[in-house]
Protein backbone atom coordinates (compact mmCIF):
# COMPACT_ATOMS: atom_id res chain seq x y z
CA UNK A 1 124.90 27.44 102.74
CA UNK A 2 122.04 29.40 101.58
CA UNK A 3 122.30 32.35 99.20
CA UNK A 4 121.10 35.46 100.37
CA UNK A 5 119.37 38.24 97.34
CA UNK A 6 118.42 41.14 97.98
CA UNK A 7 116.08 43.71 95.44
CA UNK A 8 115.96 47.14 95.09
CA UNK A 9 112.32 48.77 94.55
CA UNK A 10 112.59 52.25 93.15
CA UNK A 11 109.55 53.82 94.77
CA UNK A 12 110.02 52.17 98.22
CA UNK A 13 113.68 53.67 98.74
CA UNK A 14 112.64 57.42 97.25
CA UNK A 15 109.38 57.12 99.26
CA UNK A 16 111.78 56.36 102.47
CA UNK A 17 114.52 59.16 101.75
CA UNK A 18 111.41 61.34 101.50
CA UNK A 19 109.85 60.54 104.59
CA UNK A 20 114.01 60.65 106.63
CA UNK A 21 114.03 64.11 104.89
CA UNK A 22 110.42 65.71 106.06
CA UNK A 23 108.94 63.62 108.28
CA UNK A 24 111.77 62.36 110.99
CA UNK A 25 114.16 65.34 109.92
CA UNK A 26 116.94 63.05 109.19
CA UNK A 27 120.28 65.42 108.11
CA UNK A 28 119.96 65.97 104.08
CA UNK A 29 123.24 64.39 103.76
CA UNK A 30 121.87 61.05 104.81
CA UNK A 31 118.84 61.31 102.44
CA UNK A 32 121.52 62.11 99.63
CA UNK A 33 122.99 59.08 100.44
CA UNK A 34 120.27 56.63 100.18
CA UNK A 35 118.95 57.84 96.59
CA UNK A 36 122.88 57.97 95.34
CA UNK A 37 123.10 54.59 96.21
CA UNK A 38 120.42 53.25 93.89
CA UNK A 39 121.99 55.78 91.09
CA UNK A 40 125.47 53.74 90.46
CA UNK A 41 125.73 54.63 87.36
CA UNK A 42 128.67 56.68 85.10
CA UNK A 43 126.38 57.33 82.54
CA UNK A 44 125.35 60.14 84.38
CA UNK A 45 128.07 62.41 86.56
CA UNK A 46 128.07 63.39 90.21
CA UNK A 47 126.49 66.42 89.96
CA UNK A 48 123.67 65.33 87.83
CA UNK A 49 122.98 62.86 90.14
CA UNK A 50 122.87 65.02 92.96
CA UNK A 51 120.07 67.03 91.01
CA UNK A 52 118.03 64.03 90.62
CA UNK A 53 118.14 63.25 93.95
CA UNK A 54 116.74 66.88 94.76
CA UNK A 55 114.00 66.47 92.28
CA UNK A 56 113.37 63.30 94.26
CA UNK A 57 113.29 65.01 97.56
CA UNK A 58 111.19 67.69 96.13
CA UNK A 59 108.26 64.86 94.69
CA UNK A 60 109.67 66.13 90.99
CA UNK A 61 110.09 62.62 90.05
CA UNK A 62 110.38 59.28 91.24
CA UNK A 63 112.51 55.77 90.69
CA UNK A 64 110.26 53.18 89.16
CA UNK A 65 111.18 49.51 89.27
CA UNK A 66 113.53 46.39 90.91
CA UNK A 67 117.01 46.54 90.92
CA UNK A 68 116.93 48.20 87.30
CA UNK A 69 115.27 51.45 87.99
CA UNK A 70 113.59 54.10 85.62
CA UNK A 71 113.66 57.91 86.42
CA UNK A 72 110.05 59.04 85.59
CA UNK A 73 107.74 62.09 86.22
CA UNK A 74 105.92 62.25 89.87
CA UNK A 75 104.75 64.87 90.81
CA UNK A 76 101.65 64.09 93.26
CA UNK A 77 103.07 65.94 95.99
CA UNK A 78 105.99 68.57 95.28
CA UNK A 79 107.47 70.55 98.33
CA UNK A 80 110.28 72.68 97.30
CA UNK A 81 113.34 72.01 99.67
CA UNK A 82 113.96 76.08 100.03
CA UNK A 83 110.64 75.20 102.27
CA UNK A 84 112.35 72.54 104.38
CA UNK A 85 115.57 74.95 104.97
CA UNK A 86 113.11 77.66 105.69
CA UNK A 87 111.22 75.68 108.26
CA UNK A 88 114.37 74.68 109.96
CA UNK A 89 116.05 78.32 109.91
CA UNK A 90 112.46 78.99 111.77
CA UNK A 91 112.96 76.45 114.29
CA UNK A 92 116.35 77.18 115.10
CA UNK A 93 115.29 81.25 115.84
CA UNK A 94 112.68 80.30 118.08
CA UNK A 95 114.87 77.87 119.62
CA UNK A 96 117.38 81.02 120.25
CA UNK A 97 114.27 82.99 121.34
CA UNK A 98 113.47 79.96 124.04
CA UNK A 99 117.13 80.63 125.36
CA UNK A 100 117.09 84.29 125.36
CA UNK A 101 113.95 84.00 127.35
CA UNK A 102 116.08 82.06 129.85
CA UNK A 103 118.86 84.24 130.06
CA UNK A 104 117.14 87.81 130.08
CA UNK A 105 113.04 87.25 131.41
CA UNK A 106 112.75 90.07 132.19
CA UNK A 107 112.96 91.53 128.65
CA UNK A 108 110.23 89.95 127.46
CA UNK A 109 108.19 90.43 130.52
CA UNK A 110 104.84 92.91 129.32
CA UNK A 111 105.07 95.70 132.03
CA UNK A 112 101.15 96.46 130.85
CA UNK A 113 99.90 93.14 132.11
CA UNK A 114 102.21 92.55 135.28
CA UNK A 115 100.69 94.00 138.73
CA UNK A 116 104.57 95.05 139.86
CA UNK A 117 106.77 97.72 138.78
CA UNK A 118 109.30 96.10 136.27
CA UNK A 119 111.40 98.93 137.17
CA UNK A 120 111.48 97.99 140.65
CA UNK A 121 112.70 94.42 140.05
CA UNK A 122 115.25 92.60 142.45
CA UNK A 123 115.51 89.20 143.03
CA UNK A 124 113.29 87.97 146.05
CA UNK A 125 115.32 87.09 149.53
CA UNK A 126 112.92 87.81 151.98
CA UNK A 127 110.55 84.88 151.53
CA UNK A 128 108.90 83.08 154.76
CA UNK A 129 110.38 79.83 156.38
CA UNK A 130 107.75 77.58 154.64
CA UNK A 131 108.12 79.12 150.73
CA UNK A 132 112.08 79.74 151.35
CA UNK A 133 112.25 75.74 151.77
CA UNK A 134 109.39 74.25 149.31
CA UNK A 135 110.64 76.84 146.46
CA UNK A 136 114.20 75.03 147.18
CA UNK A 137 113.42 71.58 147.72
CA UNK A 138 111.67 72.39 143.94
CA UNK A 139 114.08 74.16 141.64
CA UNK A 140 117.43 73.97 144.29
CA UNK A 141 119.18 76.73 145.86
CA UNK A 142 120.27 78.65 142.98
CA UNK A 143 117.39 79.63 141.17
CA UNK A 144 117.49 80.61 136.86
CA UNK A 145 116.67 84.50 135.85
CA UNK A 146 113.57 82.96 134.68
CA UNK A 147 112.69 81.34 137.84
CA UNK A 148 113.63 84.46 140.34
CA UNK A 149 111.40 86.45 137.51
CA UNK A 150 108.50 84.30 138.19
CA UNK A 151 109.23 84.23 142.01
CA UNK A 152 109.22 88.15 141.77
CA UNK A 153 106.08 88.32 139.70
CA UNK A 154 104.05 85.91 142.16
CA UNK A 155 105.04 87.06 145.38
CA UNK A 156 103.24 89.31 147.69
CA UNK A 157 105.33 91.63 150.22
CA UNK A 158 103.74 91.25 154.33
CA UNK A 159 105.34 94.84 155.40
CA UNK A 160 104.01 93.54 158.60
CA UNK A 161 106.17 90.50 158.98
CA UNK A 162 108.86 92.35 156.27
CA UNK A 163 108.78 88.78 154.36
CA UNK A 164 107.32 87.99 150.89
CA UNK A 165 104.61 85.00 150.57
CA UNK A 166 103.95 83.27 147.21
CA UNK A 167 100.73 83.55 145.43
CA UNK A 168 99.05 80.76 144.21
CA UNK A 169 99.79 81.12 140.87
CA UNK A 170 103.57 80.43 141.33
CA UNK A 171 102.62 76.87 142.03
CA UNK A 172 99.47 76.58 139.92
CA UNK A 173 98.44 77.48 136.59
CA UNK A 174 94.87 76.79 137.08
CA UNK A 175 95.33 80.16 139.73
CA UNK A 176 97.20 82.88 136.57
CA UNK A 177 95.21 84.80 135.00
CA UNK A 178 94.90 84.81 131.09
CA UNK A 179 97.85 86.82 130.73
CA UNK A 180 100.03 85.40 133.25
CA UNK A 181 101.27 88.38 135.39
CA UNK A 182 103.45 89.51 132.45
CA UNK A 183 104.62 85.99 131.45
CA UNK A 184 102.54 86.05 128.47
CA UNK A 185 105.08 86.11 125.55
CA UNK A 186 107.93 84.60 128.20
CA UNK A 187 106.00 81.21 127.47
CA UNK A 188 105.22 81.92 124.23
CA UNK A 189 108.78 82.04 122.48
CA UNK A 190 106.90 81.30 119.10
CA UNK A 191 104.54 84.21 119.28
CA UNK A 192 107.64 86.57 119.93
CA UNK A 193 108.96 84.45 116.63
CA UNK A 194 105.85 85.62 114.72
CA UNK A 195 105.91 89.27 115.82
CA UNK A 196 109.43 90.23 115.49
CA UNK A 197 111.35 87.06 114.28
CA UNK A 198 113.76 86.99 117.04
CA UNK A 199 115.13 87.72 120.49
CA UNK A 200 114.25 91.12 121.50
CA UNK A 201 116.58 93.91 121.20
CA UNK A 202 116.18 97.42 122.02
CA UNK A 203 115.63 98.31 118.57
CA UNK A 204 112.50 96.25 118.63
CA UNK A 205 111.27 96.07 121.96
CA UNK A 206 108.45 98.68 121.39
CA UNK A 207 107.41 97.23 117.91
CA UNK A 208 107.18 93.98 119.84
CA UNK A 209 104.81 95.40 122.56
CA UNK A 210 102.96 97.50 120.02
CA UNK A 211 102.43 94.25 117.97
CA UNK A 212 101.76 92.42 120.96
CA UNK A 213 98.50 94.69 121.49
CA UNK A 214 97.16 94.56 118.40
CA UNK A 215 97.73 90.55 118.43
CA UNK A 216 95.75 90.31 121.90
CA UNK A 217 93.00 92.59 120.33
CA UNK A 218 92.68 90.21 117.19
CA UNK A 219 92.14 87.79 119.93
CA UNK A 220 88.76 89.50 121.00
CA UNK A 221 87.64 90.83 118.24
CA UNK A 222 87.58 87.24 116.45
CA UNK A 223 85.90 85.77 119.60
CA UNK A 224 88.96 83.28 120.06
CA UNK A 225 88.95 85.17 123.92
CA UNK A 226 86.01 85.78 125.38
CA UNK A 227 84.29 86.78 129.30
CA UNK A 228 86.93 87.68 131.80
CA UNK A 229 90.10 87.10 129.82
CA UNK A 230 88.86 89.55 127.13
CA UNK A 231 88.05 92.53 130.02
CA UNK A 232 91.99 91.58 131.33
CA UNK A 233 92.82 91.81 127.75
CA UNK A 234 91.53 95.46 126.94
CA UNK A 235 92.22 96.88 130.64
CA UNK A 236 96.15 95.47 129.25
CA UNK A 237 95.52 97.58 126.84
CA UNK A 238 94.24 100.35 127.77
CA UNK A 239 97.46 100.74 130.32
CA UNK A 240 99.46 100.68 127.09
CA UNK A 241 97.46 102.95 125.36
CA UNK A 242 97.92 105.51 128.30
CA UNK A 243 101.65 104.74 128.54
CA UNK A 244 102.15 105.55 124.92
CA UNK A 245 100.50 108.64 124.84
CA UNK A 246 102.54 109.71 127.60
CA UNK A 247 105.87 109.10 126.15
CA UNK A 248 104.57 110.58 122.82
CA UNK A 249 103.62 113.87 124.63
CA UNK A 250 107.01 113.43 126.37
CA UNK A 251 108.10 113.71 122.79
CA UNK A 252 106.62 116.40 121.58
CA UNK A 253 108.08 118.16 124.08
CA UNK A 254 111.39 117.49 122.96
CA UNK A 255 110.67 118.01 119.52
CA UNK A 256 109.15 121.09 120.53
CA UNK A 257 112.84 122.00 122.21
CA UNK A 258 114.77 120.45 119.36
CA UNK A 259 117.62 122.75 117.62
CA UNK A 260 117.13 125.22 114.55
CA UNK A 261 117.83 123.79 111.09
CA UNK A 262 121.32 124.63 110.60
CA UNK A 263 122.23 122.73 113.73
CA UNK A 264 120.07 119.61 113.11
CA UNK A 265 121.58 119.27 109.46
CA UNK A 266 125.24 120.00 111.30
CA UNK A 267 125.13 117.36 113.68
CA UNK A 268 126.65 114.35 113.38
CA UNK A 269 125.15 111.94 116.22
CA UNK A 270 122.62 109.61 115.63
CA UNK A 271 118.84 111.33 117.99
CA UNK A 272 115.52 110.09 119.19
CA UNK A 273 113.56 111.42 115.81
CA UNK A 274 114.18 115.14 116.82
CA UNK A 275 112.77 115.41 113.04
CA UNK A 276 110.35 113.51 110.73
CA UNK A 277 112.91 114.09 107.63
CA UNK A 278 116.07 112.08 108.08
CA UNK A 279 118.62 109.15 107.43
CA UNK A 280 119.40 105.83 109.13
CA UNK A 281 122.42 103.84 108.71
CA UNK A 282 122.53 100.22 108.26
CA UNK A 283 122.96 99.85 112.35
CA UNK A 284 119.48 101.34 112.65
CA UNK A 285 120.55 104.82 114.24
CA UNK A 286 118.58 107.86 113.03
CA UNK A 287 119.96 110.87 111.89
CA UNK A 288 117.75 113.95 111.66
CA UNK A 289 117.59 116.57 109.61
CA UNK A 290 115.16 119.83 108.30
CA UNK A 291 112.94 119.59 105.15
CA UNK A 292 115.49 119.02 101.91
CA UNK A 293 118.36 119.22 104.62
CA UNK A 294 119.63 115.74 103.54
CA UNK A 295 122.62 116.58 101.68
CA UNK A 296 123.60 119.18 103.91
CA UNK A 297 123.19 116.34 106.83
CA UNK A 298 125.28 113.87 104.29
CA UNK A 299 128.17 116.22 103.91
CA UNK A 300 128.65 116.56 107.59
CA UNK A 301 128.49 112.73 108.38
CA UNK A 302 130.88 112.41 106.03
CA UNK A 303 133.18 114.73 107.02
CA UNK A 304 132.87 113.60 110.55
CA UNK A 305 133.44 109.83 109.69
CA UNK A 306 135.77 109.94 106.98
CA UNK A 307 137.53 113.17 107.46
CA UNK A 308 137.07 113.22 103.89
CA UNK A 309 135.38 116.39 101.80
CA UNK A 310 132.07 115.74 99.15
CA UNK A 311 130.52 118.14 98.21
CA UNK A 312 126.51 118.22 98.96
CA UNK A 313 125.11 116.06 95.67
CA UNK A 314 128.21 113.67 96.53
CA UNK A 315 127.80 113.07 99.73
CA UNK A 316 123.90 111.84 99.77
CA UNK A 317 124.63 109.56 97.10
CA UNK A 318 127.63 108.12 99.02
CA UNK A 319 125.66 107.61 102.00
CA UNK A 320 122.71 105.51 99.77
CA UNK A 321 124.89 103.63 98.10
CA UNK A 322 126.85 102.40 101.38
CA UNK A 323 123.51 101.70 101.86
CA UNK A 324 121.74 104.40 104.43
CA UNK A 325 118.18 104.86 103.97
CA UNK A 326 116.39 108.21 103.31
CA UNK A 327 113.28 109.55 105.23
CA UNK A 328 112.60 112.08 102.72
CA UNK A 329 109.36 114.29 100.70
CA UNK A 330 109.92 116.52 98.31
CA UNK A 331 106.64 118.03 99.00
CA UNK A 332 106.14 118.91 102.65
CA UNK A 333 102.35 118.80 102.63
CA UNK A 334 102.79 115.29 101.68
CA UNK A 335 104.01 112.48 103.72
CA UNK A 336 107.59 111.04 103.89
CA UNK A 337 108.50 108.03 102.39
CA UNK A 338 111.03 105.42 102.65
CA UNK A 339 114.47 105.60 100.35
CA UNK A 340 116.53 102.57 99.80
CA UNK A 341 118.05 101.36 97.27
CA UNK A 342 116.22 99.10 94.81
CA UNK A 343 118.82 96.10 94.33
CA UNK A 344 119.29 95.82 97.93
CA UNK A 345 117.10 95.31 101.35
CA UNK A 346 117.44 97.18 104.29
CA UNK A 347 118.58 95.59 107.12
CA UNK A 348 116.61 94.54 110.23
CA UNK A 349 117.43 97.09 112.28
CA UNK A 350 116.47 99.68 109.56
CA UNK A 351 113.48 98.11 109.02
CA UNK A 352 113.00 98.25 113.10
CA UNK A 353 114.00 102.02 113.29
CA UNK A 354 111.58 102.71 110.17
CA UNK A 355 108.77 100.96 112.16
CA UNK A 356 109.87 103.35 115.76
CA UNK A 357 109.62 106.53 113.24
CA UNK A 358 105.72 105.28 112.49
CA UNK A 359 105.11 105.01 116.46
CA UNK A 360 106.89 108.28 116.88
CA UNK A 361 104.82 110.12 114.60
CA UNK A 362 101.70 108.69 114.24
CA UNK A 363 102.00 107.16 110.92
CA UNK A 364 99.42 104.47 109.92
CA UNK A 365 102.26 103.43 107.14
CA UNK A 366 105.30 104.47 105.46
CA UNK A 367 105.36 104.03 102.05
CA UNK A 368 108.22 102.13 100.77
CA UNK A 369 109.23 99.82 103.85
CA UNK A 370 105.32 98.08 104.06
CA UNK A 371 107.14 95.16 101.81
CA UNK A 372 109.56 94.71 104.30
CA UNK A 373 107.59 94.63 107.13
CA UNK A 374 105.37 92.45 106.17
CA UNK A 375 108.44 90.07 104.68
CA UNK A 376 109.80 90.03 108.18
């Protein structure tokens, strides 16, 4: 009976684990496992094997040798793992934006771009004989919301006949225009990703529409769209253009109706930005108040809330400490700026609201939350 050897090459085995870990996306635990088992050794303990085997991982250093292997300096190509975990945690949101997408179309569905009313959206049972039965011998009688979105957004009402016909595009792509009829960011879960960094919400469905313009202009201006997509690009946007400027005159008007100081600073509900000066809570609701009417706002959110008495100094710094951000100046020919605390990081939806208070008043920044938008 023959005898059967086996070797163990040092860079071979790290140069595997390495390629399980980036490359095929193997789970860490299994990487961990092949490196530990060419470290059976107690000179060393557990622990400081498991941080050789990250150094490994990483490209720190490398096992040199058969069957008696040497630790030594690598180094040629070093990717730190927070990287790896970073890259998944991306994956993963998208993946959750994909599903959203799914379940709620029509969310994502740009209203500047789509020929229909989103407002007036209902599912589609009218259609004729012939699309009724290809559309089911396709996709089955029970169609997905992002399926009876598409249907809606590609069919074409006879108000002769009182039936709906498909367009073209439904079947073909080669027949959408660039922008898809308002599917542009439904089959684009990743661009949603970059704009927003997750499913939309209505904290941050107009920053992802506002983004979304400025992302389609990049596209023109850098020549990456050109001819007849680039003239459906900027008609897109002037609709949104004109949209906005109605809902910010709609605005004004409310501003313009919006109570006297004493009862802004006394009121204790969250408002649509009825003032520029104000406070938001780590939900993202807004709380309005007069110039330097902060701690007078404070005191009555507290009382409200915690039935509990600060006085006017107290109760501000309670709020910021809970964490509440301040919309504040202490110089009203200047602008406002963004207050938070400096060991800490606003939450999203903070970050979102700041961003709706830079629509809302026409601010081309807001100093002290740029960082965190541009972290997002």
């Amino acid at each position: 009976m023959k005898e059967l050897s086996f070797k163990i090459q040092g860079e071979f085995v790290c140069h595997l684990a390495r390629s399980w870990f980036w490359d095929e996306n193997r789970e860490y635990e299994k990487c961990e496992e092949l490196l530990l088992s060419c470290l059976m050794t107690d000179e060393i303990s557990e622990e400081e094997k498991k941080k050789i085997v990250v150094e490994i991982l990483e490209g720190r250093k490398i096992l040199v040798g058969v069957n008696e292997l040497e630790l030594v300096e690598d180094g040629e190509l070093i990717r730190p793992l927070a990287d790896k975990f970073k890259e998944y945690q991306k994956k993963e949101m998208i993946r959750k934006i994909e599903e959203d997408i799914q379940r709620r179309p029509l969310a994502y569905l740009d209203p500047y771009s789509c020929d229909k009313n989103i407002n007036e959206y209902k599912p589609v049972d009218n259609l004729v004989f012939d699309d009724e039965r290809d559309v089911q011998e396709a996709f089955g009688r029970h169609l997905t919301p992002y399926r009876e979105a598409r249907l809606w957004a590609y069919s074409s009402e006879n108000l002769w006949y009182h039936a709906s016909r498909l367009l073209p595009g439904f079947w073909d792509e080669k027949e959408r225009k660039y922008l898809d009829n308002g599917f542009y960011l439904i089959e684009r879960p990743k661009l949603v990703y970059e704009l927003i960094g997750g499913p939309v919400t209505d904290q941050n469905e107009e920053k992802l529409f506002a983004l979304l313009k400025n992302h389609l202009k990049s596209l023109v201006n850098n020549g990456f769209v050109t001819g007849e997509k680039a003239k459906e690009i900027i008609h897109r946007n002037m609709k949104y253009d004109a949209a906005m400027k109605e809902i910010s005159q709609e605005r004004q008007e409310q501003t313009e109706e919006k109570p006297n100081s004493d009862q802004l600073n006394r009121n204790t509900s969250p408002d649509d930005f009825l003032s520029e000066y104000g406070l938001i809570d780590p939900s993202g609701n807004y709380y309005s108040c007069s110039f330097a009417g902060h701690h007078t706002k404070a005191h009555y959110i507290l009382i409200s809330k915690e039935r509990k008495f600060y006085n006017f100094d107290e109760a501000l710094d309670k709020l910021y400490s809970d964490g509440w951000a301040i919309i504040r100046n202490p110089d009203p020919r200047g602008s406002v700026f963004f207050d938070y605390r400096a060991d800490r990081r606003p939450t999203k939806r903070q970050i979102d609201t700041a961003f709706d208070h830079m629509i809302r008043f026409n601010e081309r920044t807001l100093p002290g939350i740029k960082e965190y938008l541009e972290n997002e």
